[in-house]
Protein backbone atom coordinates (compact mmCIF):
# COMPACT_ATOMS: atom_id res chain seq x y z
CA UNK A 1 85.18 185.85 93.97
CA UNK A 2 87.31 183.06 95.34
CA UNK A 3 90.22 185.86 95.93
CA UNK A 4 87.56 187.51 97.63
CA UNK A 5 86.75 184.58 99.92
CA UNK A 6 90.76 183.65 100.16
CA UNK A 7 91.23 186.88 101.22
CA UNK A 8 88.31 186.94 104.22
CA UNK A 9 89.36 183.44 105.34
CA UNK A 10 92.89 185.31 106.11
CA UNK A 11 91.52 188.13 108.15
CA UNK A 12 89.32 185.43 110.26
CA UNK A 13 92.18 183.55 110.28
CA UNK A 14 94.50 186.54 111.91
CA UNK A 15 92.09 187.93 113.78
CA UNK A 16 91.02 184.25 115.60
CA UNK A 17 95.31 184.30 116.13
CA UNK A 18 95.43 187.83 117.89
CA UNK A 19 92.04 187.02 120.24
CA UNK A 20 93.07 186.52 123.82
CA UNK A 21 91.77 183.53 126.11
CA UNK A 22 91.34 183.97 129.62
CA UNK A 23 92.70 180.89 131.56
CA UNK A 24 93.87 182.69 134.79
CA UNK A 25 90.69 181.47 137.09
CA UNK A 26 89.16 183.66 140.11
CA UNK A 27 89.91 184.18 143.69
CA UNK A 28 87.54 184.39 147.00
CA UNK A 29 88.82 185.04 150.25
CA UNK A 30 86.73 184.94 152.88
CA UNK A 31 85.14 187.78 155.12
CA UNK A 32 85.12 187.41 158.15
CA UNK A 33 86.92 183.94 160.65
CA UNK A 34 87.31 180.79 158.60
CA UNK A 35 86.42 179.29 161.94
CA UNK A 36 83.32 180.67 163.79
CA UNK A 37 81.18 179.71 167.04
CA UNK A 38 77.59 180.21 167.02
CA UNK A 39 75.78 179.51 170.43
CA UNK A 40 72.88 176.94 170.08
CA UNK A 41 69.54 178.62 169.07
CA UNK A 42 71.37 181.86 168.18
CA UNK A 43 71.25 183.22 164.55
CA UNK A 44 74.05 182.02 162.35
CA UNK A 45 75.31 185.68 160.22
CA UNK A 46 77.02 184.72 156.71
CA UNK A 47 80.08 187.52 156.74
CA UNK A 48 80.18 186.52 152.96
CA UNK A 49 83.18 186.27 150.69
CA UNK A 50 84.88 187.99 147.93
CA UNK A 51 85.48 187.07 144.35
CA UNK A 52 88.33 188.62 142.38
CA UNK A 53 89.09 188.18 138.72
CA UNK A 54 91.88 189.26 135.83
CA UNK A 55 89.33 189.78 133.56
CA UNK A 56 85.82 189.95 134.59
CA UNK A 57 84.03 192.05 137.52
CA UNK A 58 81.22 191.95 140.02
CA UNK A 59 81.48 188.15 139.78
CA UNK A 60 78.92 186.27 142.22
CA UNK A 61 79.68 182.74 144.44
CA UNK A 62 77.78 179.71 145.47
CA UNK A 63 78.19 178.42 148.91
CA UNK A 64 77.17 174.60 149.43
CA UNK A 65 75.91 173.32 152.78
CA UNK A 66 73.73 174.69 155.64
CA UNK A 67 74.07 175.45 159.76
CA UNK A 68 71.39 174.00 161.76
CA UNK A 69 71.96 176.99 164.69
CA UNK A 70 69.25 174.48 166.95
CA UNK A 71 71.49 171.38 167.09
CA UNK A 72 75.47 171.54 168.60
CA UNK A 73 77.95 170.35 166.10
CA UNK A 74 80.56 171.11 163.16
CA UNK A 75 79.49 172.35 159.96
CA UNK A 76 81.08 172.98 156.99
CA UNK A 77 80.13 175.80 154.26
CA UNK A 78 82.21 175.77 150.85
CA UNK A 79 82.92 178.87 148.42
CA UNK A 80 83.02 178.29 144.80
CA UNK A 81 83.20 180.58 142.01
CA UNK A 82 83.73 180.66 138.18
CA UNK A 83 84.47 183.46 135.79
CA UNK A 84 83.08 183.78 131.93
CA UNK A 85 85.63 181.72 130.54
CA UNK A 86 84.43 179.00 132.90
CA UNK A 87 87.82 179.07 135.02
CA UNK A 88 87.05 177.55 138.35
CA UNK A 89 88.43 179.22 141.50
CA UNK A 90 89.88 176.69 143.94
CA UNK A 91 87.12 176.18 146.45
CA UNK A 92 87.45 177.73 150.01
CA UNK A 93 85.52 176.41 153.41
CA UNK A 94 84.46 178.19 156.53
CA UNK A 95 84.08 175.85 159.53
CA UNK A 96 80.64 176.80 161.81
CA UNK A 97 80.85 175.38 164.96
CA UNK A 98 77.23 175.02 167.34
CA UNK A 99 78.21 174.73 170.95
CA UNK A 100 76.19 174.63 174.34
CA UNK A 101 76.87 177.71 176.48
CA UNK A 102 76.35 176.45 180.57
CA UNK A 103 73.56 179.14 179.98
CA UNK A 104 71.44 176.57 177.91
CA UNK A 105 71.48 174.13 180.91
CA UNK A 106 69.99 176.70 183.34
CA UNK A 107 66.02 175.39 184.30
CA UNK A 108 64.49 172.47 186.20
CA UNK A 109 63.99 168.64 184.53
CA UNK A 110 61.88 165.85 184.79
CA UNK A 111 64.21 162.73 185.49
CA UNK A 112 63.46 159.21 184.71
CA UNK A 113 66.26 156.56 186.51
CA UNK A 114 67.03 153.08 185.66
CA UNK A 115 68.59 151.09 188.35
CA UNK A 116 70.70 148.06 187.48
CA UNK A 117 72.72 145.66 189.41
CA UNK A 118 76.56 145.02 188.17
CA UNK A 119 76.66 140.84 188.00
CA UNK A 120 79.28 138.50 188.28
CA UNK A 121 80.28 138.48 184.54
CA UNK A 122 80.11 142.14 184.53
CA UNK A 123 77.02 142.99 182.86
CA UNK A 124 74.28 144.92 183.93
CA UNK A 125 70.11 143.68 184.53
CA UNK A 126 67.56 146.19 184.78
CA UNK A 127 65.81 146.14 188.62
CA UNK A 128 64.03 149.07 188.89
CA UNK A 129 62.52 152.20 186.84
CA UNK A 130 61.45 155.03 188.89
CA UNK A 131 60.50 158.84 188.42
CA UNK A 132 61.74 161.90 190.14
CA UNK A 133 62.44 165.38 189.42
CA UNK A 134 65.96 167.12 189.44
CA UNK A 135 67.03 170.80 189.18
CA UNK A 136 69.75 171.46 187.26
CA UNK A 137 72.15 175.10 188.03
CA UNK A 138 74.99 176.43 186.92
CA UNK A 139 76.85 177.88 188.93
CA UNK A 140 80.86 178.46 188.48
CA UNK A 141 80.50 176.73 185.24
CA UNK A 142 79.47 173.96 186.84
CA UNK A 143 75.69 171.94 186.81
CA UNK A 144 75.04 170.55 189.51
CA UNK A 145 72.60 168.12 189.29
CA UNK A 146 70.37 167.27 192.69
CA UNK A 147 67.95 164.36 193.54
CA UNK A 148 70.64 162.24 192.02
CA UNK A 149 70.30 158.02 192.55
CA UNK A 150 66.71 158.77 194.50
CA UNK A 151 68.38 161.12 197.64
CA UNK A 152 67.30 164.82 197.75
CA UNK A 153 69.89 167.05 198.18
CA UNK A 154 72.28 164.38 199.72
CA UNK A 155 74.31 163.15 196.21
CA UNK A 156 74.53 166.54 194.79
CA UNK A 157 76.36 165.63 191.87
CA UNK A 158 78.97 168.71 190.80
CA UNK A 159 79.60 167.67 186.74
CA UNK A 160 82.79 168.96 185.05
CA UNK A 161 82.13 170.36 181.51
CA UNK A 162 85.43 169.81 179.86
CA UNK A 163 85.28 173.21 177.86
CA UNK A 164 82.97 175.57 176.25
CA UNK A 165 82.24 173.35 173.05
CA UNK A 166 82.13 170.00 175.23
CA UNK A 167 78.85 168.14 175.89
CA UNK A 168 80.87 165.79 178.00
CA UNK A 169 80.12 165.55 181.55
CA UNK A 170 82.52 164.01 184.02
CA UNK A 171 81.34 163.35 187.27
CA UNK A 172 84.16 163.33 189.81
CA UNK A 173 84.47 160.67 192.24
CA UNK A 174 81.98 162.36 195.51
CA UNK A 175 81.62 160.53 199.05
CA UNK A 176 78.92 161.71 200.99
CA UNK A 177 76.91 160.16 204.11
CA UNK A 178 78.85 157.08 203.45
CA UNK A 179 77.89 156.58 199.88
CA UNK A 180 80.55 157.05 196.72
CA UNK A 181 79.33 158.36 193.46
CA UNK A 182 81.35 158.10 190.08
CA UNK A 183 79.92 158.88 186.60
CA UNK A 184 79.84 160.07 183.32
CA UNK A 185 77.39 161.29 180.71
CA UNK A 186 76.56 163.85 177.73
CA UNK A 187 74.20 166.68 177.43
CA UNK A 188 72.09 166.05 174.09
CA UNK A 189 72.74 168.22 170.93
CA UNK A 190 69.64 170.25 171.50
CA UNK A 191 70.72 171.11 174.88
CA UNK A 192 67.33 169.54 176.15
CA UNK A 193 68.46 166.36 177.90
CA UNK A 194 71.26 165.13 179.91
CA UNK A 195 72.26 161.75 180.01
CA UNK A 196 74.31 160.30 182.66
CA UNK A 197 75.63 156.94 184.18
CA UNK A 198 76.76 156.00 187.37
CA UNK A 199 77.54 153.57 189.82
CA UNK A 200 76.54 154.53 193.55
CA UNK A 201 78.95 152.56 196.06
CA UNK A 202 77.60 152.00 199.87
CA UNK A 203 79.94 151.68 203.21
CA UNK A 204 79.13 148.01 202.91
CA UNK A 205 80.89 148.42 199.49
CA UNK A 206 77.57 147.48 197.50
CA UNK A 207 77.63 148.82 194.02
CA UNK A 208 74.84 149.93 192.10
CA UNK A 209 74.96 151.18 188.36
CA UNK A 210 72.05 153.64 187.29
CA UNK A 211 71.50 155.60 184.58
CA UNK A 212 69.77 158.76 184.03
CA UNK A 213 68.04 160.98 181.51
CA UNK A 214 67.04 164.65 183.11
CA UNK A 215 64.51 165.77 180.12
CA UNK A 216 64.40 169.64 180.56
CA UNK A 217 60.79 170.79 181.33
């Protein structure tokens, strides 16, 4: 009986020897452009990924973190993957980028204007609040922005995006009927609102700072 049991302890013991242990871990590439643009309010497509393995097939992967296709920004989306001997593949990212086509700015806006006066020390005291509305058009890339600082169609106010994924806006320096206008703002990540300030200079070389938020109706 013990020979018996001496003997069966070998054949475990050979046979445990000879069994192979994967350690060699999974691959994923991507389908599709590690880096992909997604126009705001558009539908986001996952091209997927692949898994490949030594040893076992058909193997499935996780992907952590999430595209919010109504809100410009950079989003990340990680790959991970693991095989049955619990070999972790090295973890790949695809980068999903939101932007603002000039398309999204297209429509009219209700603008509320605050109107401060620059004093000595620099700083800036709130005057004035008053309503008006604004149009907003694209045209050449370019929205122009009317009813600017209170004067209808006078300071039409031609703002430079700086590129397709920019909510920047740089107003260039504009003199019209004696009055200079100089600015900057930022379209909001929902593409809704545009936020601007400027300073509006007369001939008499009186400066006013205002800012601006055009809500989009």
């Amino acid at each position: 009986m013990k020979k018996n049991i001496f003997i069966l302890f070998i054949i475990i013991a050979v046979f445990s020897a000879c069994k192979k242990y994967d350690t060699v871990a999974p691959i994923i590439t991507l389908k599709g452009e590690a880096t992909v643009y997604v126009p705001i309010d558009s539908a986001y497509n996952e091209p997927g990924a692949n898994v490949s393995d030594n040893d076992d097939k058909n193997l499935n992967y996780k992907i952590t973190g999430s595209v919010n296709i109504h809100k410009a920004g950079t989003y990340t989306l990680t790959y991970t993957a693991n095989d049955a001997g619990d070999n972790y593949a090295l973890p790949i990212r695809r980068t999903v980028i939101v932007y603002i086509p000039f398309s999204s700015i297209y429509g009219s806006y209700t603008c509320q204007e605050y109107q401060h006066t620059i004093k000595a020390d620099g700083t800036l005291s709130t005057d004035s609040t008053f309503l008006q509305y604004s149009d907003t058009l694209v045209w050449w890339n370019r929205p122009i922005l009317l009813n600017v600082g209170g004067y209808p169609h006078v300071l039409a106010v031609e703002a430079d995006l700086s590129g397709p994924t920019s909510q920047d806006i740089f107003i260039p320096e504009k003199v019209y009927y004696g009055y200079r206008i100089t600015g900057r703002g930022r379209i909001s990540d929902d593409a809704k609102q545009i936020h601007i300030t400027y300073v509006i200079t007369d001939s008499f070389y009186h400066a006013y700072s205002r800012s601006g938020v055009w809500i989009k109706n």
